[in-house]
PDB file of N, CA and C in Angstrom:
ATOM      1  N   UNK A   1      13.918  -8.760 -12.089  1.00  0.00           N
ATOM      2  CA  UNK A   1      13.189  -8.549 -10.855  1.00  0.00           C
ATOM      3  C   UNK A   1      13.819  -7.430 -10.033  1.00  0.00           C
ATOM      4  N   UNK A   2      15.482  -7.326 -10.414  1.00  0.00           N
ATOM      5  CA  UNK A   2      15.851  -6.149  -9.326  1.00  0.00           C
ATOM      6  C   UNK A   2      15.394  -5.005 -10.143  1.00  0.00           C
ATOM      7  N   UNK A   3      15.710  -5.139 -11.106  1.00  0.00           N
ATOM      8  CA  UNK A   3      14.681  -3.608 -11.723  1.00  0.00           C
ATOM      9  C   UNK A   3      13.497  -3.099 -11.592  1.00  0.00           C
ATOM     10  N   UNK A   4      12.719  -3.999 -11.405  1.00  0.00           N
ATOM     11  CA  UNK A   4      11.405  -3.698 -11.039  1.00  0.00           C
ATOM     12  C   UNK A   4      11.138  -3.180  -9.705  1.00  0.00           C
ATOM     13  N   UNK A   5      11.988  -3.636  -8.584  1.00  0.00           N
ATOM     14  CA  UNK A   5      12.074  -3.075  -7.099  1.00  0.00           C
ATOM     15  C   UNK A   5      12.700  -2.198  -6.952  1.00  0.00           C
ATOM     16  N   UNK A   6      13.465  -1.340  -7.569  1.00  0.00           N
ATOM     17  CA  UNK A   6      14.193  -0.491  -7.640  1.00  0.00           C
ATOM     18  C   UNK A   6      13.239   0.593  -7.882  1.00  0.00           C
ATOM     19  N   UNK A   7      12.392  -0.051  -9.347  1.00  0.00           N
ATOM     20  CA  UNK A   7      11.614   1.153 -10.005  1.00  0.00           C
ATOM     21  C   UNK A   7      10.532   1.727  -9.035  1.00  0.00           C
ATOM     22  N   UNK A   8       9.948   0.321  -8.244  1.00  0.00           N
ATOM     23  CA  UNK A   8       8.418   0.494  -7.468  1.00  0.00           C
ATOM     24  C   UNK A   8       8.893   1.643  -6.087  1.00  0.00           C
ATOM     25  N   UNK A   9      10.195   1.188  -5.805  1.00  0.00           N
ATOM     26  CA  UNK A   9      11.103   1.821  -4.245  1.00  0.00           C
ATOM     27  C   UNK A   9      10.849   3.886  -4.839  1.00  0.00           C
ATOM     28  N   UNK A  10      11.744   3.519  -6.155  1.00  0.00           N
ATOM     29  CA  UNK A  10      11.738   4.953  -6.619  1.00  0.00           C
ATOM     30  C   UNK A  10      10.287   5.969  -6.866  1.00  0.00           C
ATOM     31  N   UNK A  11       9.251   4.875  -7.314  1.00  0.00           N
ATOM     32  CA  UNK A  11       8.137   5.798  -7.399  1.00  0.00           C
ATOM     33  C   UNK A  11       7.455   6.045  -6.342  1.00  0.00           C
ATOM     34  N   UNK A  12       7.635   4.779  -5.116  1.00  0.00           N
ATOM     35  CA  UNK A  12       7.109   5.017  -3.754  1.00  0.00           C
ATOM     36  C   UNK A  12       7.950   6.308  -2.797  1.00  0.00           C
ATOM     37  N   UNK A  13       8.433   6.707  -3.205  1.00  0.00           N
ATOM     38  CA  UNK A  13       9.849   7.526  -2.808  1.00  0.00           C
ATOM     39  C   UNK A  13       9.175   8.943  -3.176  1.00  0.00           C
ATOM     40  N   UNK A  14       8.640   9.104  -4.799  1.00  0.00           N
ATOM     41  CA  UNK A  14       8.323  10.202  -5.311  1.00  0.00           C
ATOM     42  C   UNK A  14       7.096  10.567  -5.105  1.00  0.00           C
ATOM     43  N   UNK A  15       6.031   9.362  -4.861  1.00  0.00           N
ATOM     44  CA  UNK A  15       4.828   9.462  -4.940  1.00  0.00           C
ATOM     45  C   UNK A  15       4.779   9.965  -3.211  1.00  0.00           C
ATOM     46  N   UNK A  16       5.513   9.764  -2.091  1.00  0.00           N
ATOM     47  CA  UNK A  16       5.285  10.251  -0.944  1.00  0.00           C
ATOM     48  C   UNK A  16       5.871  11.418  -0.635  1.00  0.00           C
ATOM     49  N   UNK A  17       6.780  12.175  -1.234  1.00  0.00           N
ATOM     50  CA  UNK A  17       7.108  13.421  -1.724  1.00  0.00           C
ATOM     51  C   UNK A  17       6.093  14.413  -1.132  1.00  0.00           C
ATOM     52  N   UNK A  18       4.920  14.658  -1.540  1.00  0.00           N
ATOM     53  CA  UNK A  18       3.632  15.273  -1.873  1.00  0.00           C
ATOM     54  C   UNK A  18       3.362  15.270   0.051  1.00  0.00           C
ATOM     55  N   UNK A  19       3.440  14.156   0.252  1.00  0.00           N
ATOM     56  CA  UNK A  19       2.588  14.088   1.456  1.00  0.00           C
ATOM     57  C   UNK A  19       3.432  14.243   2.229  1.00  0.00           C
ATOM     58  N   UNK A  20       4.987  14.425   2.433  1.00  0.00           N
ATOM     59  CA  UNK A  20       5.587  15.218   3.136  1.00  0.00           C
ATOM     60  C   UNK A  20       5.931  16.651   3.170  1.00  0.00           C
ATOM     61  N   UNK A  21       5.353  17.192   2.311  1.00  0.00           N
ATOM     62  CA  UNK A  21       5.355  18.937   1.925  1.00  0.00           C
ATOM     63  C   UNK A  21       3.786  19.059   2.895  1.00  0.00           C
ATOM     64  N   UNK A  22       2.793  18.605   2.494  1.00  0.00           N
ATOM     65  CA  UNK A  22       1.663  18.707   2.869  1.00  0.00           C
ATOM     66  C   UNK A  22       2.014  19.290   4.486  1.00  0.00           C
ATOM     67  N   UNK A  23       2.837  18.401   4.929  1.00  0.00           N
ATOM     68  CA  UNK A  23       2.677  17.394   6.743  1.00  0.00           C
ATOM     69  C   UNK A  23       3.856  18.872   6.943  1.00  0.00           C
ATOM     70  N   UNK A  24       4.631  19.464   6.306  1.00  0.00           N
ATOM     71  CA  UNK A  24       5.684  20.229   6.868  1.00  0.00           C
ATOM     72  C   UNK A  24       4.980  21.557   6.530  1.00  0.00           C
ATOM     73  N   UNK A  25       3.902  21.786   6.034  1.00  0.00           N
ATOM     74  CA  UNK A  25       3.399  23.026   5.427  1.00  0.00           C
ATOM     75  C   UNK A  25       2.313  23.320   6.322  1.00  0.00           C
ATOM     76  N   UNK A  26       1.498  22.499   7.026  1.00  0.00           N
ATOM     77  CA  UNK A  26       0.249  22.429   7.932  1.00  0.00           C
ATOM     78  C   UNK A  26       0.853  22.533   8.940  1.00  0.00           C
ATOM     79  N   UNK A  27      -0.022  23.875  10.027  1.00  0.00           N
ATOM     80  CA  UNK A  27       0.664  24.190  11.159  1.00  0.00           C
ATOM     81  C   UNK A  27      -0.199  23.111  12.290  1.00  0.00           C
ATOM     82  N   UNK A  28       0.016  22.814  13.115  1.00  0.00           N
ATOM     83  CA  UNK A  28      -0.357  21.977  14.268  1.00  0.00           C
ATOM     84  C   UNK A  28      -1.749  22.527  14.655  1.00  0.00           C
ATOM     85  N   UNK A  29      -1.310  23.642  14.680  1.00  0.00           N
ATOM     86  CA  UNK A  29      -2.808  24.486  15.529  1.00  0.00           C
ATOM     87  C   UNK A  29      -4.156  24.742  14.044  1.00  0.00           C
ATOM     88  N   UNK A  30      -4.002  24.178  13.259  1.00  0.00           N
ATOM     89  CA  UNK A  30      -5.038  24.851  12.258  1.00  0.00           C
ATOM     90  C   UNK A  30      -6.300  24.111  12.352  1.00  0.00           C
ATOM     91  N   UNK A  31      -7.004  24.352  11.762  1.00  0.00           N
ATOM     92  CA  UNK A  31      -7.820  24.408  11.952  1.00  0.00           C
ATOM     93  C   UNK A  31      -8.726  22.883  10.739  1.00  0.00           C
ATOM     94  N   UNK A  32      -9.894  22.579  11.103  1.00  0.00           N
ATOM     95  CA  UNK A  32      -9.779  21.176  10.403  1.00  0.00           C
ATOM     96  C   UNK A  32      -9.983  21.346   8.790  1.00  0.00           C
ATOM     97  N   UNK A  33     -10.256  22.351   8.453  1.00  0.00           N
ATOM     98  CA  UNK A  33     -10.318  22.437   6.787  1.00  0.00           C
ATOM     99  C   UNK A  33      -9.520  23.431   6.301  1.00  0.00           C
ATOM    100  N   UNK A  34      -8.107  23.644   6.791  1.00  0.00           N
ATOM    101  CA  UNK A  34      -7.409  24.597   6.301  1.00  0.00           C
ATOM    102  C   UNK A  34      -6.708  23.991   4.954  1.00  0.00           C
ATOM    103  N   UNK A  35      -7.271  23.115   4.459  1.00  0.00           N
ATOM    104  CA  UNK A  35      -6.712  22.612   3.393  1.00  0.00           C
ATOM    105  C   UNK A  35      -7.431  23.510   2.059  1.00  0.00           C
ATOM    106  N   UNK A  36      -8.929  24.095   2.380  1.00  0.00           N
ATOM    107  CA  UNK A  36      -9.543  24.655   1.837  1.00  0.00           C
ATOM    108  C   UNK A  36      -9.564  26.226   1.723  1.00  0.00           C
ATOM    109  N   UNK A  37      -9.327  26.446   0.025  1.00  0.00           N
ATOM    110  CA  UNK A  37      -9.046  27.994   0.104  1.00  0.00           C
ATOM    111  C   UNK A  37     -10.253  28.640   0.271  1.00  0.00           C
ATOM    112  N   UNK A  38      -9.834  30.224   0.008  1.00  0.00           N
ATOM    113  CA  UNK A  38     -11.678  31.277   0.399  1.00  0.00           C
ATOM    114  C   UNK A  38     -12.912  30.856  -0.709  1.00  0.00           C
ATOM    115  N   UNK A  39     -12.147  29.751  -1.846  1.00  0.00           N
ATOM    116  CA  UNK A  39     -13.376  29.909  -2.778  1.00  0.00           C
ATOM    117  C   UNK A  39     -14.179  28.209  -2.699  1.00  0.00           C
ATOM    118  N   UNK A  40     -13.947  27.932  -1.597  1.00  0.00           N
ATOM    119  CA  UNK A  40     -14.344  26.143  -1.587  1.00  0.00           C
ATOM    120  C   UNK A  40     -13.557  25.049  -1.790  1.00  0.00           C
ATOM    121  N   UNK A  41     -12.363  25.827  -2.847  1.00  0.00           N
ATOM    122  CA  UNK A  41     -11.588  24.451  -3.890  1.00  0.00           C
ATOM    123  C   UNK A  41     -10.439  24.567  -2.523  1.00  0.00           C
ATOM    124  N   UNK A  42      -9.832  22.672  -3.171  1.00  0.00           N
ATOM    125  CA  UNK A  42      -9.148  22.126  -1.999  1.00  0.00           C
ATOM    126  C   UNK A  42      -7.223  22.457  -2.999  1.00  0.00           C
ATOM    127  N   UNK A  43      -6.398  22.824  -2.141  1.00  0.00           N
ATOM    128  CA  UNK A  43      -4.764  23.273  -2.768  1.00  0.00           C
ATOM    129  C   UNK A  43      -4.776  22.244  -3.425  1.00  0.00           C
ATOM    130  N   UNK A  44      -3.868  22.650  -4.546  1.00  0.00           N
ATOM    131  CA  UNK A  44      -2.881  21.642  -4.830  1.00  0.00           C
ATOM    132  C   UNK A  44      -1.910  20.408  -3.911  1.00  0.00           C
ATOM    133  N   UNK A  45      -1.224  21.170  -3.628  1.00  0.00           N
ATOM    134  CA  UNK A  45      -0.555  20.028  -2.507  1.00  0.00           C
ATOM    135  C   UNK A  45      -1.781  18.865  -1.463  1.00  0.00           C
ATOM    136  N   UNK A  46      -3.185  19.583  -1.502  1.00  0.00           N
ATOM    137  CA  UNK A  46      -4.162  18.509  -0.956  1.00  0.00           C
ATOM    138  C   UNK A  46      -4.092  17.532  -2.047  1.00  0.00           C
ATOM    139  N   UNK A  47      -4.490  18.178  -3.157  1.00  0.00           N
ATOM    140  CA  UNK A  47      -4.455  17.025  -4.218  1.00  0.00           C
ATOM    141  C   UNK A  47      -3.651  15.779  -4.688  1.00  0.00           C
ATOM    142  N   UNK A  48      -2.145  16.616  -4.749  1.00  0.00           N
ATOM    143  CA  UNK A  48      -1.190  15.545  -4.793  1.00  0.00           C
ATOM    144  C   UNK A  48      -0.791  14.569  -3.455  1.00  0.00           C
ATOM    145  N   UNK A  49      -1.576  15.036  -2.233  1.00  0.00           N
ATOM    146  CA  UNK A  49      -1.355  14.096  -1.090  1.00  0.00           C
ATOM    147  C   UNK A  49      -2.379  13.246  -1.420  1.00  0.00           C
ATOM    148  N   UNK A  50      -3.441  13.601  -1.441  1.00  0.00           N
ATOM    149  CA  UNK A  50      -4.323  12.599  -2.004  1.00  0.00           C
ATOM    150  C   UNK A  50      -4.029  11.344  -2.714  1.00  0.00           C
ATOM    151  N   UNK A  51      -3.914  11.872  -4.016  1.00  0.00           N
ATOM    152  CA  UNK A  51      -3.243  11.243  -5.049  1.00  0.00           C
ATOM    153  C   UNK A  51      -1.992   9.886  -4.757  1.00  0.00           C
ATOM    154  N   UNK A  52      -0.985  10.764  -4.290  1.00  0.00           N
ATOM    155  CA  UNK A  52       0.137   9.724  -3.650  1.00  0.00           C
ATOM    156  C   UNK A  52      -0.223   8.323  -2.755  1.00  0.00           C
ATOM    157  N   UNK A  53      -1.494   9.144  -1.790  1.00  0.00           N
ATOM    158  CA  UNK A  53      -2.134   7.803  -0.305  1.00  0.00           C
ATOM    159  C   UNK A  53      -2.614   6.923  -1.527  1.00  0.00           C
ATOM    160  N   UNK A  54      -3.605   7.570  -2.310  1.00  0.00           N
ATOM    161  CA  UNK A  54      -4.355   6.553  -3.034  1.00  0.00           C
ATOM    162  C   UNK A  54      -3.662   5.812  -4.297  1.00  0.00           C
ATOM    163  N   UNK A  55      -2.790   5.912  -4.756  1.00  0.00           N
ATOM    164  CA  UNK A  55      -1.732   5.217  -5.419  1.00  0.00           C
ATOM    165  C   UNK A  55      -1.124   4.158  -4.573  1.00  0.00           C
ATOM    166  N   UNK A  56      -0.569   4.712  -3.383  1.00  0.00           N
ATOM    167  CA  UNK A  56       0.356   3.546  -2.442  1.00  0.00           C
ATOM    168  C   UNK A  56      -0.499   2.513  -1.978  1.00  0.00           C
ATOM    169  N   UNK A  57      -1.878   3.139  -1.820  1.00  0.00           N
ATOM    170  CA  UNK A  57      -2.939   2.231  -1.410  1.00  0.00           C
ATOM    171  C   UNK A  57      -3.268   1.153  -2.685  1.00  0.00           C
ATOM    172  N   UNK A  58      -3.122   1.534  -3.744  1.00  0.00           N
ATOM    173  CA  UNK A  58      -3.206   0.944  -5.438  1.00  0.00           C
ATOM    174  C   UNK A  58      -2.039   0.121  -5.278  1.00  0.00           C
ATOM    175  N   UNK A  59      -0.823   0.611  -5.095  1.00  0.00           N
ATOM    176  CA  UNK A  59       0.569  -0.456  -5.096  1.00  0.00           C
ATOM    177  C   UNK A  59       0.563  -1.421  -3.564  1.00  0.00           C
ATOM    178  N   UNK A  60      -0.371  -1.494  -2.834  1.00  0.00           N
ATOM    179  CA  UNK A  60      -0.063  -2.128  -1.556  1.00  0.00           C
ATOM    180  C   UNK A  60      -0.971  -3.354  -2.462  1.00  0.00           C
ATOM    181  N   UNK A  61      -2.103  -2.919  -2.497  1.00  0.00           N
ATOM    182  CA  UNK A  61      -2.786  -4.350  -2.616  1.00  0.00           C
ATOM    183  C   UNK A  61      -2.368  -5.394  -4.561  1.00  0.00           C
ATOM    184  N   UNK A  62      -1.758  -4.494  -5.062  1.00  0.00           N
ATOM    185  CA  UNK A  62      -0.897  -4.926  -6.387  1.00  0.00           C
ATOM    186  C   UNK A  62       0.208  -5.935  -5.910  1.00  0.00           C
ATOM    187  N   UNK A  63       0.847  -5.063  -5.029  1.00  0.00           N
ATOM    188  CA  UNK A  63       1.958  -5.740  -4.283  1.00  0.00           C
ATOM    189  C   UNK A  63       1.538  -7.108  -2.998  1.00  0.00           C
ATOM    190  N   UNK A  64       0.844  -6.900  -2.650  1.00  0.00           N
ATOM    191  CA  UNK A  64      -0.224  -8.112  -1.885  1.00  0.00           C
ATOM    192  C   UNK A  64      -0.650  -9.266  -2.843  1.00  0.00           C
ATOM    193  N   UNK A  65      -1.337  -8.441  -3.818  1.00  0.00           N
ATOM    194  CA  UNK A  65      -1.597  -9.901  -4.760  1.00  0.00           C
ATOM    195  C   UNK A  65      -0.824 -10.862  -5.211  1.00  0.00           C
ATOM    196  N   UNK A  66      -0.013 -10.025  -5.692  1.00  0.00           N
ATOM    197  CA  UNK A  66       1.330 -10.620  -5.978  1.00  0.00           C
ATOM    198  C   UNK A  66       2.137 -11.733  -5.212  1.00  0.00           C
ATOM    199  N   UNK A  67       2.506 -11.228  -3.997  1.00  0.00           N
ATOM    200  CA  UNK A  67       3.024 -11.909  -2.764  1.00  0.00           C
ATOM    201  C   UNK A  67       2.141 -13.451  -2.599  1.00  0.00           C
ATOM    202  N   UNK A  68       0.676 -13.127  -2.280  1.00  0.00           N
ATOM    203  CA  UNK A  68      -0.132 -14.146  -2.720  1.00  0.00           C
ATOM    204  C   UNK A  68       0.116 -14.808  -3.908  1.00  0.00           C
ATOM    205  N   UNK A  69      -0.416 -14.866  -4.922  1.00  0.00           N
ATOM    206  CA  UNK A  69      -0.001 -15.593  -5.888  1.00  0.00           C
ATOM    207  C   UNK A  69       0.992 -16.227  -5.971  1.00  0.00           C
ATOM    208  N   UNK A  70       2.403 -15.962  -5.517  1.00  0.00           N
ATOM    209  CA  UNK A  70       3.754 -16.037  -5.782  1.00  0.00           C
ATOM    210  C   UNK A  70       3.766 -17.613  -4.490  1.00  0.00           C
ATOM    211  N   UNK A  71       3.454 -17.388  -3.531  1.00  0.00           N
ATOM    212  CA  UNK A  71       3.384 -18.114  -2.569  1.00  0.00           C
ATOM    213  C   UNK A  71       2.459 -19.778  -2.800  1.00  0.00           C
ATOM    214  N   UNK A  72       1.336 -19.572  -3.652  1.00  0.00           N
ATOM    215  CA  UNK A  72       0.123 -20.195  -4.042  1.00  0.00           C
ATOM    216  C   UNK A  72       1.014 -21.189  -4.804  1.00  0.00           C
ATOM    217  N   UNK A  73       1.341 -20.098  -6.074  1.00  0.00           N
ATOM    218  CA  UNK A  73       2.314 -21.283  -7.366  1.00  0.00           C
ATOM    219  C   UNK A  73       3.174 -21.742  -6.912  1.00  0.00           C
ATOM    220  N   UNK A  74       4.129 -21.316  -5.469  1.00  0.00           N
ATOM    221  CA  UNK A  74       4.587 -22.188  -5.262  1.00  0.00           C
ATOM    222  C   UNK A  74       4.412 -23.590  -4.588  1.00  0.00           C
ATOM    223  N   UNK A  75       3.759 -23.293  -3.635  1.00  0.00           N
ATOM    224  CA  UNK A  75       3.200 -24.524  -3.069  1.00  0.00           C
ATOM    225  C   UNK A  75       2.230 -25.223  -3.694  1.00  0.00           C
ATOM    226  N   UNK A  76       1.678 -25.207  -4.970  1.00  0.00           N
ATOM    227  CA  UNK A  76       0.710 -26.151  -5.766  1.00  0.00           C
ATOM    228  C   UNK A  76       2.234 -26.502  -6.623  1.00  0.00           C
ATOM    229  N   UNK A  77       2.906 -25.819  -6.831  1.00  0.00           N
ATOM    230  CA  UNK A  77       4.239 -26.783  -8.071  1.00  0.00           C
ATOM    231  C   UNK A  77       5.030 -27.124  -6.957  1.00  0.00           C
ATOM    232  N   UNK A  78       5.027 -27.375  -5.567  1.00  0.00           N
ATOM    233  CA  UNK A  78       5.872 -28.513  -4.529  1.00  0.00           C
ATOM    234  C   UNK A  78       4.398 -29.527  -4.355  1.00  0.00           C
ATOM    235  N   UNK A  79       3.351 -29.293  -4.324  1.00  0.00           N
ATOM    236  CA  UNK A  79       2.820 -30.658  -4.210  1.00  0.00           C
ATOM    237  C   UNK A  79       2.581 -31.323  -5.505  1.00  0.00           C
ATOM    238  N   UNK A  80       2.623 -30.533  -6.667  1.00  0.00           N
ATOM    239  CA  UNK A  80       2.463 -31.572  -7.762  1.00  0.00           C
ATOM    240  C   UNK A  80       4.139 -32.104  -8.068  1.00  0.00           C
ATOM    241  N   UNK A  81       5.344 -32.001  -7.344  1.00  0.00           N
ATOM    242  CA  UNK A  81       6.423 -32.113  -7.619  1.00  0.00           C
ATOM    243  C   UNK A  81       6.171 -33.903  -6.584  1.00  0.00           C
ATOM    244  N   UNK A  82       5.785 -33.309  -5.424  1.00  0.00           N
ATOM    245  CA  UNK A  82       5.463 -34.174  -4.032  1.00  0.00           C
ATOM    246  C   UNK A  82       4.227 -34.212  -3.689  1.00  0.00           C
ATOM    247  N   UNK A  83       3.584 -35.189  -4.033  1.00  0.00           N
ATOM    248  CA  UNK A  83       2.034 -35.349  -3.535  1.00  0.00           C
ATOM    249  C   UNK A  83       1.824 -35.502  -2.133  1.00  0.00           C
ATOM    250  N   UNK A  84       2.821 -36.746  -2.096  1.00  0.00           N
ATOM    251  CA  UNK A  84       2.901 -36.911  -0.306  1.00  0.00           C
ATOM    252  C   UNK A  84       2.689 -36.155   0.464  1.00  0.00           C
ATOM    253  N   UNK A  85       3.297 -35.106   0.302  1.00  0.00           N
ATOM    254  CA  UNK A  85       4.101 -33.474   1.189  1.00  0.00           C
ATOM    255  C   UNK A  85       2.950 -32.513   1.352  1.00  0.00           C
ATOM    256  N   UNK A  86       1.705 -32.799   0.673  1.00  0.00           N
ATOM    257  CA  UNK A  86       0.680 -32.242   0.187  1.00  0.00           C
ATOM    258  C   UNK A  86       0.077 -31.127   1.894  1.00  0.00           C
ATOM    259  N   UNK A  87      -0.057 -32.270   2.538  1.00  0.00           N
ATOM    260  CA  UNK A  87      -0.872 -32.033   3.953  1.00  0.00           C
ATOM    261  C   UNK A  87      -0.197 -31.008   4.675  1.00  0.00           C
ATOM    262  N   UNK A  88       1.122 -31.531   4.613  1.00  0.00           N
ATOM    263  CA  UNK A  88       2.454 -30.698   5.873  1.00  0.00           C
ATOM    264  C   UNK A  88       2.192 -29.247   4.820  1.00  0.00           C
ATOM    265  N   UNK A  89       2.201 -29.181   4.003  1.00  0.00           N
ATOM    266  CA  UNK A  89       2.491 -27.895   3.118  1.00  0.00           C
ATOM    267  C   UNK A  89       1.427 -26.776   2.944  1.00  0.00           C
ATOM    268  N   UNK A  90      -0.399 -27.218   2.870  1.00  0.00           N
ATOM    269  CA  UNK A  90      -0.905 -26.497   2.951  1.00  0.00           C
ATOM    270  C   UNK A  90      -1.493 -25.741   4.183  1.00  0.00           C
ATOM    271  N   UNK A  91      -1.221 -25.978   5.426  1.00  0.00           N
ATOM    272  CA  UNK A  91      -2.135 -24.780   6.357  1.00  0.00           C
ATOM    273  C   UNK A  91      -0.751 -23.993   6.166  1.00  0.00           C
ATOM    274  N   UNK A  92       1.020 -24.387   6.167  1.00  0.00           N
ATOM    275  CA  UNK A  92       1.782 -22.785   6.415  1.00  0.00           C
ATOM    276  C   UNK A  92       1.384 -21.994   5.243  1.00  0.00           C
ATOM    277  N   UNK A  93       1.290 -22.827   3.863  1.00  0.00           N
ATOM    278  CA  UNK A  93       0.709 -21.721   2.599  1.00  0.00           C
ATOM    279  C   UNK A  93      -0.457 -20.709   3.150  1.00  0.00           C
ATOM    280  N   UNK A  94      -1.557 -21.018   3.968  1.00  0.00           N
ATOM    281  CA  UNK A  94      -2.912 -20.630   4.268  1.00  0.00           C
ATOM    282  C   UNK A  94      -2.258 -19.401   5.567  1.00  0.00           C
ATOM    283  N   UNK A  95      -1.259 -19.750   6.232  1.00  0.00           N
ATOM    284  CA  UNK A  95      -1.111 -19.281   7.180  1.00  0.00           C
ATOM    285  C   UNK A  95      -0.149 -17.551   6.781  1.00  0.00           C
ATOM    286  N   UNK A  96       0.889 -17.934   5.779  1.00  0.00           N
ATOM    287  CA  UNK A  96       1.840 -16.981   5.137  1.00  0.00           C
ATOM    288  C   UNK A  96       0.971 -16.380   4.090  1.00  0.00           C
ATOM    289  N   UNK A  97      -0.135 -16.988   3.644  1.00  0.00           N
ATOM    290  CA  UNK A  97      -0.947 -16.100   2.651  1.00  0.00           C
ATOM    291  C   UNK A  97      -1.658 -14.816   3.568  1.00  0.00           C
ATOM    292  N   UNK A  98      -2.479 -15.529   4.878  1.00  0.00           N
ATOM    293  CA  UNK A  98      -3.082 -14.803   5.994  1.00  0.00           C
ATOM    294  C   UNK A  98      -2.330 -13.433   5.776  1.00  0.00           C
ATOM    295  N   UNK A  99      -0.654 -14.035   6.382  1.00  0.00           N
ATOM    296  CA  UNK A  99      -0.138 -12.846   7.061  1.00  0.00           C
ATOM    297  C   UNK A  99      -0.036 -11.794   5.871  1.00  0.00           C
ATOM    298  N   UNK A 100       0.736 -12.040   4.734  1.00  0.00           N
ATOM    299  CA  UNK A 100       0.581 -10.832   3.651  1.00  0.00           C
ATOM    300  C   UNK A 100       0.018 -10.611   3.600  1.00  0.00           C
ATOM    301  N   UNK A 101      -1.888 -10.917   3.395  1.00  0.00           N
ATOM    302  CA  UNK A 101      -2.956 -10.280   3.363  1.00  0.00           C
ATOM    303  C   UNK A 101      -3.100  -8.999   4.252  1.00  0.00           C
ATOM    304  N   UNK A 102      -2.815  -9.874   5.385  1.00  0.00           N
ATOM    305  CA  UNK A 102      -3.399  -8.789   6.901  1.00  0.00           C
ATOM    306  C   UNK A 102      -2.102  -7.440   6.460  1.00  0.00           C
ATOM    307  N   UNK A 103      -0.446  -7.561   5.963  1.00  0.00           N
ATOM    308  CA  UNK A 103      -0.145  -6.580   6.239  1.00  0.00           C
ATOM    309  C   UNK A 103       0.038  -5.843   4.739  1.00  0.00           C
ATOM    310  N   UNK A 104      -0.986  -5.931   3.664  1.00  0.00           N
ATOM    311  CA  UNK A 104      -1.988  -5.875   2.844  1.00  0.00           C
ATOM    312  C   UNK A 104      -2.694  -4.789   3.245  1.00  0.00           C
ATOM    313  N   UNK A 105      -3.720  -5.385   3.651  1.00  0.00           N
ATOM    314  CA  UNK A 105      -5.010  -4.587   4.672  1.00  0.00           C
ATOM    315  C   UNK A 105      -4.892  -3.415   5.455  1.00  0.00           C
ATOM    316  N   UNK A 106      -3.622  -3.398   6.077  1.00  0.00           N
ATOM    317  CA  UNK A 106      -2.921  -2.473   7.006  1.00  0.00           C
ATOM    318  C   UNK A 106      -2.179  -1.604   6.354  1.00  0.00           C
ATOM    319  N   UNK A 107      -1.840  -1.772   5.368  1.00  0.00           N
ATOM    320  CA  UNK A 107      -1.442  -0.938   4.158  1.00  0.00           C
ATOM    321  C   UNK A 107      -2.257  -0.048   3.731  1.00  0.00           C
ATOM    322  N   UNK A 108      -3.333  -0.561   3.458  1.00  0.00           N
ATOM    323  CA  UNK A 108      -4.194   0.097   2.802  1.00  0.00           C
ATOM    324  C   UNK A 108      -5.275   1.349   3.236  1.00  0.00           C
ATOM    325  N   UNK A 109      -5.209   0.600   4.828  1.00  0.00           N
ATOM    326  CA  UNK A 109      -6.099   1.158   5.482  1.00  0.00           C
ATOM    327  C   UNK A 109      -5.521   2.752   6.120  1.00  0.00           C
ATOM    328  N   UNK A 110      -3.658   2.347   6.255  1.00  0.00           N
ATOM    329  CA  UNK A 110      -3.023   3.583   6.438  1.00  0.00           C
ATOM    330  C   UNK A 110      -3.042   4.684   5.713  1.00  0.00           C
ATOM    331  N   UNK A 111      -3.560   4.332   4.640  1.00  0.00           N
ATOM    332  CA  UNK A 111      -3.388   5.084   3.418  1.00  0.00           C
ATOM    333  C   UNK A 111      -4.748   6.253   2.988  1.00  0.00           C
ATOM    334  N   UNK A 112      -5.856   5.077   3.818  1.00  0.00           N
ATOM    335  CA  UNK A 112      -6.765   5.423   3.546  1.00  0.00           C
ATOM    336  C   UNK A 112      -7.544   6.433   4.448  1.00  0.00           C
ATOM    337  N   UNK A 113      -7.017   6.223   5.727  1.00  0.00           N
ATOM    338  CA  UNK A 113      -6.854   6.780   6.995  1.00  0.00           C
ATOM    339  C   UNK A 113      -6.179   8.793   6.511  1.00  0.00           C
ATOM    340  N   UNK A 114      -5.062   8.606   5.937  1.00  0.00           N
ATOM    341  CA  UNK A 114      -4.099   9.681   5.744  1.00  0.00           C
ATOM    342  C   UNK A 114      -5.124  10.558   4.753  1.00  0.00           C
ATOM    343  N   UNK A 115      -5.589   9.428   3.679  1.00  0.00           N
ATOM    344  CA  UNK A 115      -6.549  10.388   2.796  1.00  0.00           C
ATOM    345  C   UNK A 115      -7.711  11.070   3.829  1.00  0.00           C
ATOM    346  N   UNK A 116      -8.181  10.316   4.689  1.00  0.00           N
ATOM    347  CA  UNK A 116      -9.662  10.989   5.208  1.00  0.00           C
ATOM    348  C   UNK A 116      -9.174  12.031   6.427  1.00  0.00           C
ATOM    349  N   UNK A 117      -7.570  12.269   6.780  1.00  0.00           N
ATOM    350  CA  UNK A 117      -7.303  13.570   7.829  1.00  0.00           C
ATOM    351  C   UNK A 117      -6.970  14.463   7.103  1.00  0.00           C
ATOM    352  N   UNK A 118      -6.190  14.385   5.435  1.00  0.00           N
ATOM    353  CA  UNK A 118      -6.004  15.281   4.849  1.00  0.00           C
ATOM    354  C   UNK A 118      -7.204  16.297   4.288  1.00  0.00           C
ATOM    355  N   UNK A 119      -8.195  15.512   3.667  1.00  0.00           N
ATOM    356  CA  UNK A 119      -8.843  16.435   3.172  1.00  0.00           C
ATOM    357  C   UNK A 119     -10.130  16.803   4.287  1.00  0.00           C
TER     358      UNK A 119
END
């Protein structure tokens, strides 16, 4: 498992690369489609910013599901461990599922947000 967070840290690391060249290369004052050269087509560096939002946006809700799930199996293998415990256990499951979702959602939407000022 630490390998795997290491790996996701490192590609989130590389994959936002792109979109900090973009953000240091665009002057403040330009203009709203200076992403676009004299012949229509959008740079490279638009592309790979692109690319990067919509990947992180791909690893947010991967990484969301996950979190979910992980949370789910656990609390269905504590009530089949404890039936009793059943009641007390499911609204915080419902409640901690909520919250990853929502910062899920907010993930995604940042991402998605960054794609629609870039290009």
């Amino acid at each position: 498992m630490d390998k795997a967070i290491k790996i996701l840290v490192v590609a989130f690391v590389v994959l936002s690369f792109p979109c900090c060249l973009m953000a240091a290369d665009t002057p403040q004052e330009a203009p709203a489609h200076a992403n676009i050269t004299e012949k229509g087509e959008i740079s490279t560096g638009t592309g790979l910013a692109v690319g990067g939002a919509c990947i992180g946006a791909g690893l947010a809700a991967i990484g969301g599901g996950y979190a979910i799930a992980r949370v789910g199996g656990h609390c269905i293998e504590s009530m089949a461990r404890q039936p009793e415990a059943a009641g007390s256990m499911f609204a915080p499951m419902i409640v901690t599922a909520a919250m990853i979702e929502g910062a899920m959602l907010f993930s995604i939407v940042v991402a998605l947000i960054a794609v629609l000022k870039i290009v």
